[in-house]
N, C-alpha and C. Protein backbone atom coordinates (compact mmCIF):
# COMPACT_ATOMS: atom_id res chain seq x y z
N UNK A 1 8.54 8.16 25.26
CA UNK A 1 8.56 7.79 23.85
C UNK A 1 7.64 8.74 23.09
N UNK A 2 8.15 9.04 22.05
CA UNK A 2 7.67 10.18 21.05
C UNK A 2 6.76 9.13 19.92
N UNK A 3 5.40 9.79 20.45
CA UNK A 3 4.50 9.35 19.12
C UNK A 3 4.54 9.79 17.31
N UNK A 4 4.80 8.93 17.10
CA UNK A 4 5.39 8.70 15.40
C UNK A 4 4.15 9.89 14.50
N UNK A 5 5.06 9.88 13.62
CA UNK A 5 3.75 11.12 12.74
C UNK A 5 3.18 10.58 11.85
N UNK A 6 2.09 11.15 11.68
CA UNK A 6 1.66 10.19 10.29
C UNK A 6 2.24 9.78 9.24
N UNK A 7 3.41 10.27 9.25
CA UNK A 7 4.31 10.04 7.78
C UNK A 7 5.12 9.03 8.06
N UNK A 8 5.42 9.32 9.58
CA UNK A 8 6.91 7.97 9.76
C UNK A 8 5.75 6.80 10.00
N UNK A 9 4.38 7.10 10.24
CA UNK A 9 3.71 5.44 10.58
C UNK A 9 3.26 4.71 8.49
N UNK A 10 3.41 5.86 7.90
CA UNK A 10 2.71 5.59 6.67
C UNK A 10 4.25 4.80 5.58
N UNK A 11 5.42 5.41 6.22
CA UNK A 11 6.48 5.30 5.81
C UNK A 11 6.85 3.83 6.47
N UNK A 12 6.72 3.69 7.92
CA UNK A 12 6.82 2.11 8.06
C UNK A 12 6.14 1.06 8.13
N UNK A 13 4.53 1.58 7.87
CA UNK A 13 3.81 0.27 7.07
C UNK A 13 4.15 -0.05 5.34
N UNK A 14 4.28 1.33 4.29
CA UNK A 14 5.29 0.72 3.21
C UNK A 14 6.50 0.22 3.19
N UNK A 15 7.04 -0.03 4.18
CA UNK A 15 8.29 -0.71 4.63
C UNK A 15 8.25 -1.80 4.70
N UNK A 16 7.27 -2.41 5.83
CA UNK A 16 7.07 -3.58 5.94
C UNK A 16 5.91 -4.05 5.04
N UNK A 17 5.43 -3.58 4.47
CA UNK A 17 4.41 -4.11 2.95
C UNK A 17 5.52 -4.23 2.09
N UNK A 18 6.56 -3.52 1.93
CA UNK A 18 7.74 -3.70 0.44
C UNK A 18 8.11 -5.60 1.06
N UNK A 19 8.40 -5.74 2.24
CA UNK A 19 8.76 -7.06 2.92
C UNK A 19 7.98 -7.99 2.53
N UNK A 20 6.82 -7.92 2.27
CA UNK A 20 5.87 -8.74 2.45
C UNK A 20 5.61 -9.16 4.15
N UNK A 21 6.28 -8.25 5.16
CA UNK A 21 5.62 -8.42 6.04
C UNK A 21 4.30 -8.00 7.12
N UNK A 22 3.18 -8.97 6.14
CA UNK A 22 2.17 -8.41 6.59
C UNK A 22 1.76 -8.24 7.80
N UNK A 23 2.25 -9.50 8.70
CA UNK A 23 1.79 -9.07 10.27
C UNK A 23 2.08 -7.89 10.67
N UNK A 24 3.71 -7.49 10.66
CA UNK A 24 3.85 -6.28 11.20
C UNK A 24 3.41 -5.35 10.54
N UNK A 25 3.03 -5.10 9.23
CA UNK A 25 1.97 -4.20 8.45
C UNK A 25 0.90 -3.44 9.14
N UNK A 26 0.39 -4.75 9.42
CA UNK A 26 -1.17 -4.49 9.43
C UNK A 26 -1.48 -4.25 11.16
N UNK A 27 -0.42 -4.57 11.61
CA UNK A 27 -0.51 -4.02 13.02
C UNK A 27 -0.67 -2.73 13.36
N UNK A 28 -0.44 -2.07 11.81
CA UNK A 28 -0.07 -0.37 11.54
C UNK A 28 -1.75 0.15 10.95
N UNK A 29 -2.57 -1.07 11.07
CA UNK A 29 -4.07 -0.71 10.25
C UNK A 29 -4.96 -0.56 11.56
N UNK A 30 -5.90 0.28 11.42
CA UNK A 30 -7.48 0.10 11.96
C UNK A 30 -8.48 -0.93 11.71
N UNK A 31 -8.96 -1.92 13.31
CA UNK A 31 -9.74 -2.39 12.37
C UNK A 31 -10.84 -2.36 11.31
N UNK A 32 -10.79 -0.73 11.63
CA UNK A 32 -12.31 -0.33 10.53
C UNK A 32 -11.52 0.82 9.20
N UNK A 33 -10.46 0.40 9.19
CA UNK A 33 -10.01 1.02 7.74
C UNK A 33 -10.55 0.63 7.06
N UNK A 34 -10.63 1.62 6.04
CA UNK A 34 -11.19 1.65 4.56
C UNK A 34 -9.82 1.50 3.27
N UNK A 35 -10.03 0.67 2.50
CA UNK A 35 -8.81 0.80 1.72
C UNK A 35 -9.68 0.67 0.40
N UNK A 36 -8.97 1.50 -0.98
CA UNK A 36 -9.64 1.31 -2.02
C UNK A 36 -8.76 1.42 -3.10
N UNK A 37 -8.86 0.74 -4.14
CA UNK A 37 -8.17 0.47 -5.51
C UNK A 37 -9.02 1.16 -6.53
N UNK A 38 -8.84 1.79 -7.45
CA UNK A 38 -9.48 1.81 -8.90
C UNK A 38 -10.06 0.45 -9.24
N UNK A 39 -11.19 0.28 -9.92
CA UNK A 39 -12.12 -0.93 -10.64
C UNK A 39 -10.73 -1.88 -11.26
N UNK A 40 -10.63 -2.86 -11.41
CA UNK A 40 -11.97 -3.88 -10.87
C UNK A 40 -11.47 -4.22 -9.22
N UNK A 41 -10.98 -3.99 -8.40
CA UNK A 41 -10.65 -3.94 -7.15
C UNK A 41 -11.44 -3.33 -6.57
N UNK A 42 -11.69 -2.45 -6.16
CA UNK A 42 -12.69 -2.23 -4.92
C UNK A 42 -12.20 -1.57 -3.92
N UNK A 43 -13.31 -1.66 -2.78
CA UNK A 43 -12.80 -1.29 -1.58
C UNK A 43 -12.95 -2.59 -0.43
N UNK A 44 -12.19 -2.26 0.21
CA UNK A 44 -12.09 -3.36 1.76
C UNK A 44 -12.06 -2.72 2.92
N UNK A 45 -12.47 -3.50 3.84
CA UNK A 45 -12.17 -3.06 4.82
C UNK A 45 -11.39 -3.85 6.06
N UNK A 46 -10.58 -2.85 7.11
CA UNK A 46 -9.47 -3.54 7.79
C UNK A 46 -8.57 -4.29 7.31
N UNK A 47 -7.75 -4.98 8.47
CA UNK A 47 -6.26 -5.86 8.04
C UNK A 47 -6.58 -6.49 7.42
N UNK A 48 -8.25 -7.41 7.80
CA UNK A 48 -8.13 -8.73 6.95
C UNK A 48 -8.67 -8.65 5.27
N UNK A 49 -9.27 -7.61 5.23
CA UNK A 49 -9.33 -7.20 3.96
C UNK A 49 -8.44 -6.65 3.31
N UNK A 50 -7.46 -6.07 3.87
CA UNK A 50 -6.32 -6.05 2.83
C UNK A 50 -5.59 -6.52 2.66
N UNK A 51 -5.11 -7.81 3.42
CA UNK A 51 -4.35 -8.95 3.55
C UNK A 51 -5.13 -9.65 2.44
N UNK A 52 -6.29 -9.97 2.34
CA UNK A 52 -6.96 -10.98 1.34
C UNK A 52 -7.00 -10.07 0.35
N UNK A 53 -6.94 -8.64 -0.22
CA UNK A 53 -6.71 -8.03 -1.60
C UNK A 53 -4.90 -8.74 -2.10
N UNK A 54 -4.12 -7.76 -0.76
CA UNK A 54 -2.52 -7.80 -1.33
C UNK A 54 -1.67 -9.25 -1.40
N UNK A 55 -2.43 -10.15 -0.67
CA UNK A 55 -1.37 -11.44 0.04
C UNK A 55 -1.77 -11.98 -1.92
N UNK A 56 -2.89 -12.21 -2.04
CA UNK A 56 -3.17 -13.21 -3.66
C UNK A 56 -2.34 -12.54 -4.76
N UNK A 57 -2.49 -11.17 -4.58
CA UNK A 57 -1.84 -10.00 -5.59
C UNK A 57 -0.34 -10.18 -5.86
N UNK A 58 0.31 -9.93 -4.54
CA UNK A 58 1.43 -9.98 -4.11
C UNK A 58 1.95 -11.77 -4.37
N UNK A 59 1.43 -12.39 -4.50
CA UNK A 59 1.85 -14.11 -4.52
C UNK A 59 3.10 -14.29 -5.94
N UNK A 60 2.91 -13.61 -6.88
CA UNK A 60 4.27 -14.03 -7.87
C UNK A 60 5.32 -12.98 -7.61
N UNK A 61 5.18 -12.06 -6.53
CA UNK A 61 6.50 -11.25 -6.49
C UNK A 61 7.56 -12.04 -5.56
N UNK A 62 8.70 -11.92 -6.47
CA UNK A 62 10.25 -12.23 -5.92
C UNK A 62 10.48 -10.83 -5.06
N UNK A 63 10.45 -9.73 -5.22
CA UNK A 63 10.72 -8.49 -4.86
C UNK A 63 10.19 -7.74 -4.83
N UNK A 64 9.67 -6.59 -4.10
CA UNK A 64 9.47 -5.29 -3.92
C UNK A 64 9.63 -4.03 -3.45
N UNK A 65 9.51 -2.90 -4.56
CA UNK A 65 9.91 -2.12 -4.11
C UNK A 65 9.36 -0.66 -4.21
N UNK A 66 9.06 -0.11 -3.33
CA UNK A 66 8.08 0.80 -3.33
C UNK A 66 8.61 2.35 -3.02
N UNK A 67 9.12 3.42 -4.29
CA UNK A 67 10.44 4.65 -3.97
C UNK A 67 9.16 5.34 -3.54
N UNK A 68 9.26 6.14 -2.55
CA UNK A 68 8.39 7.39 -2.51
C UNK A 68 8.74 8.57 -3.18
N UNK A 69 8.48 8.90 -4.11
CA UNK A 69 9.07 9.90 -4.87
C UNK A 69 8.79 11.35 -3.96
N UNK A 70 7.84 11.57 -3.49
CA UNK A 70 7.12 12.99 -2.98
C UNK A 70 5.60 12.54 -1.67
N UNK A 71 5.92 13.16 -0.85
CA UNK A 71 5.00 13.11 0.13
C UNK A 71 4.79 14.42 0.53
N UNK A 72 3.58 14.31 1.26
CA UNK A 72 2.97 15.73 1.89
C UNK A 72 2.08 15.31 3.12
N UNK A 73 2.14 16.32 4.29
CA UNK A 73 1.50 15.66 5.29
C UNK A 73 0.51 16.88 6.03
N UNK A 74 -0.72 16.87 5.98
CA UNK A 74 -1.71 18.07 6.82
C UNK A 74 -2.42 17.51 7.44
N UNK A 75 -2.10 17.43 8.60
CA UNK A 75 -2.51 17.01 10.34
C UNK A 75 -2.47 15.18 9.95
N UNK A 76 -3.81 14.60 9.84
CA UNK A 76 -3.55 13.08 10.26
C UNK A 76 -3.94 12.76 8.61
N UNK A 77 -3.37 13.47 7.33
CA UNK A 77 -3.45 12.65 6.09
C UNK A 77 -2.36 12.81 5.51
N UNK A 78 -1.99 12.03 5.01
CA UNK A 78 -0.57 11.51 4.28
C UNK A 78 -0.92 11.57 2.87
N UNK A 79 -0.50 12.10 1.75
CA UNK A 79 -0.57 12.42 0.51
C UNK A 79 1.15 11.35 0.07
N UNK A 80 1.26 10.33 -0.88
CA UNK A 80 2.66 9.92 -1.27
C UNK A 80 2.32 10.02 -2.93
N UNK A 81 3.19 9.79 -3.30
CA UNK A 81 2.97 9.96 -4.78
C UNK A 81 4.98 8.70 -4.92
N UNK A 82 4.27 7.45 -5.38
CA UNK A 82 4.91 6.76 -5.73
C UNK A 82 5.27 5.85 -6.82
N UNK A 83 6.59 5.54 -6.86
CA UNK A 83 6.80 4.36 -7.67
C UNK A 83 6.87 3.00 -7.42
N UNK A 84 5.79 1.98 -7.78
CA UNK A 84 5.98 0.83 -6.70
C UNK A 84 6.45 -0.12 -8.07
N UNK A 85 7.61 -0.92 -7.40
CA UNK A 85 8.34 -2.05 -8.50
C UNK A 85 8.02 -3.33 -7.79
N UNK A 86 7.73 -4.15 -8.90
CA UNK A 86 7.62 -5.64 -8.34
C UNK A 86 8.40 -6.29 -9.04
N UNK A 87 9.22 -7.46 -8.87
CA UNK A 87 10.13 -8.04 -9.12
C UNK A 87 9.69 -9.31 -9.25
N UNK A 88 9.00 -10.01 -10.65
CA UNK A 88 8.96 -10.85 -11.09
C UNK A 88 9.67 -12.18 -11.79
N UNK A 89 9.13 -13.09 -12.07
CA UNK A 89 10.46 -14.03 -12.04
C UNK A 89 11.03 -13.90 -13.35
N UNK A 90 10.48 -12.87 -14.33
CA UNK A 90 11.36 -12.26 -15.54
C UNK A 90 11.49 -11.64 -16.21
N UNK A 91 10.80 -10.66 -15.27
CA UNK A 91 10.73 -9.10 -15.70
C UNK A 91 10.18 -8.15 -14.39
N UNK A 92 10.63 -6.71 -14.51
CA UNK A 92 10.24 -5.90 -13.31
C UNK A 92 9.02 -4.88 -13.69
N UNK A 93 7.99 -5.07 -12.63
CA UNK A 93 7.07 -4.37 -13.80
C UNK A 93 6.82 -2.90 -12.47
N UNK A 94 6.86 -1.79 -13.08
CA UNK A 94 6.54 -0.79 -12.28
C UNK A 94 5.06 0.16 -12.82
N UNK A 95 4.96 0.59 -11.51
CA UNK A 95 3.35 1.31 -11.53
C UNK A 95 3.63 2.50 -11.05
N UNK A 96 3.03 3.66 -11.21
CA UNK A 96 3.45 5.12 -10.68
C UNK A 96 2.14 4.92 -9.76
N UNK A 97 1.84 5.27 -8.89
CA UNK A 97 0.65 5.35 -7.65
C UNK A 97 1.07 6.62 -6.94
N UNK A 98 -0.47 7.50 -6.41
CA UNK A 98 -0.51 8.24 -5.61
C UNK A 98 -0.90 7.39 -4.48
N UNK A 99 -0.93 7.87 -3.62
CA UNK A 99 -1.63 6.92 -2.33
C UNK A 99 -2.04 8.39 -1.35
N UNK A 100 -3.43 8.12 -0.93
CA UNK A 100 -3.89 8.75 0.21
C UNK A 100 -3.85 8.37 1.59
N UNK A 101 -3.62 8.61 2.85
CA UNK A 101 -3.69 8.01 3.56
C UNK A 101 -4.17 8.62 5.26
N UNK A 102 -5.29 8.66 6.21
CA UNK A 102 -5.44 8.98 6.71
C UNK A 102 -4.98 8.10 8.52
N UNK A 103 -4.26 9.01 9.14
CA UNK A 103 -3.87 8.05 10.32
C UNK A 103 -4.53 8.79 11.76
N UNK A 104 -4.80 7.95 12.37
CA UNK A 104 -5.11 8.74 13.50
C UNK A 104 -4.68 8.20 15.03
N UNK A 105 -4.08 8.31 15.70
CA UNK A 105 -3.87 7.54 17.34
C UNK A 105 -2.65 6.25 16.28
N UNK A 106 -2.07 6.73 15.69
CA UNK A 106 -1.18 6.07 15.37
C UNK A 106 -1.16 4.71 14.28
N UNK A 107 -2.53 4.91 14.06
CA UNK A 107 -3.14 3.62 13.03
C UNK A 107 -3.34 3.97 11.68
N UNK A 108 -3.43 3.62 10.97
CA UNK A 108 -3.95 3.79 8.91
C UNK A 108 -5.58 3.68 9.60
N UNK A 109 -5.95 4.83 9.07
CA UNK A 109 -8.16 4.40 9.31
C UNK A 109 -8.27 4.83 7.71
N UNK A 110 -7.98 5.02 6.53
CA UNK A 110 -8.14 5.14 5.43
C UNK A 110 -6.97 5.23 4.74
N UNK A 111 -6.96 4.75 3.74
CA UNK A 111 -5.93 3.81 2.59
C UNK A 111 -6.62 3.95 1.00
N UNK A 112 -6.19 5.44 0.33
CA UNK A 112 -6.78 4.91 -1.21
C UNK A 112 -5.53 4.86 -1.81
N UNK A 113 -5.82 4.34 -2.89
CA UNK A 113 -4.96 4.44 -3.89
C UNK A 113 -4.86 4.52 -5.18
N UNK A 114 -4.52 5.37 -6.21
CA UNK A 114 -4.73 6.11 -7.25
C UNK A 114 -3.96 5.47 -8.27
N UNK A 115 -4.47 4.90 -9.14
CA UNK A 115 -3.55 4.25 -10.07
C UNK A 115 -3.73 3.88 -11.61
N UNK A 116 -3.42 3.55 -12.88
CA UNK A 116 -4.30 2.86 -13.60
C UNK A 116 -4.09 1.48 -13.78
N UNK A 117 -5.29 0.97 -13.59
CA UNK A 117 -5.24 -0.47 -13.17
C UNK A 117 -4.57 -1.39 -14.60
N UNK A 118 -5.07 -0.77 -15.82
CA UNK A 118 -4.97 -1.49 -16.55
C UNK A 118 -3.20 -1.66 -16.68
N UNK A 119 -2.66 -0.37 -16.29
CA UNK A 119 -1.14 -0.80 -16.84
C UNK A 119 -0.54 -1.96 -15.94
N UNK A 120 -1.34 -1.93 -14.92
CA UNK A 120 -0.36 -3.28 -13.60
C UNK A 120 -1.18 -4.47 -14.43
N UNK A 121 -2.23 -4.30 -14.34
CA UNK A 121 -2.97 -5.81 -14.82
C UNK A 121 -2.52 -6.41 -16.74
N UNK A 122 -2.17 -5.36 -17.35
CA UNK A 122 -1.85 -5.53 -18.67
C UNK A 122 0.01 -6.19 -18.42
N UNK A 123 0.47 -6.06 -17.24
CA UNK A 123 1.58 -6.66 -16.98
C UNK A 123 1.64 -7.73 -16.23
N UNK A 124 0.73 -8.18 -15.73
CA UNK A 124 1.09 -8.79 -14.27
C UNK A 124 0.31 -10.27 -14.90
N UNK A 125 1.37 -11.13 -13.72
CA UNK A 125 0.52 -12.76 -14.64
C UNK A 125 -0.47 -13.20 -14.48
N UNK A 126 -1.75 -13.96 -15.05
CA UNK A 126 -2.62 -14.57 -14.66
C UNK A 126 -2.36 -15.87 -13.98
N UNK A 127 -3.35 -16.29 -13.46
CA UNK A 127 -3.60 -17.37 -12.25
C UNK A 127 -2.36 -17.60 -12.05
């Protein structure tokens, strides 16, 4: 069996994150990843920290969908530059995101992500 590249492991943890399936997600994480958002988000660390950022975040989406518009890959970092859509219960609100991503022995060990917060949060519902 042929070990996956950083792109096809970065490509099928946004796969199964578009699912909302986090188990098999995060099976794709380190436990000492670093993941980070633009303010007011932060950084976390490992599955269970990004399960407790995305699972609350993720709670009013009907759908998601995450196009990779452009990727780039030099040795174990993944560069994507995306469009991520969420599918709300009455309206679709989309975010343009870069995402960084460093993999190593087949795991995510760093996760940023480049975005402006205010346009997701100026859309997205409270409580």
């Amino acid at each position: 069996m042929t070990a996956q590249s950083p792109t096809e492991v970065v490509r099928q943890f946004m796969s199964s994150m578009e699912r909302l399936d986090y188990d098999t997600a995060l099976k794709l994480v380190s436990g000492a990843c670093e993941y980070t958002n633009p303010p007011p988000i932060g950084t976390v660390r490992g599955p269970e920290g990004i399960r407790a950022v995305l699972e609350p975040f993720f709670s009013p989406t009907l759908e998601n969908e995450f196009r990779i518009l452009r990727e780039a890959e030099s040795g174990p970092v993944v560069f994507t530059e995306r469009l991520d859509r969420h599918r709300l219960a009455d309206k679709w609100v989309e975010l343009p995101v870069n995402g960084v991503y460093e993999v190593r022995d087949g795991l995510i060990t760093y996760w940023r992500d480049y975005f402006d917060a205010a346009t997701i949060l100026s859309q997205w519902p409270t409580a």
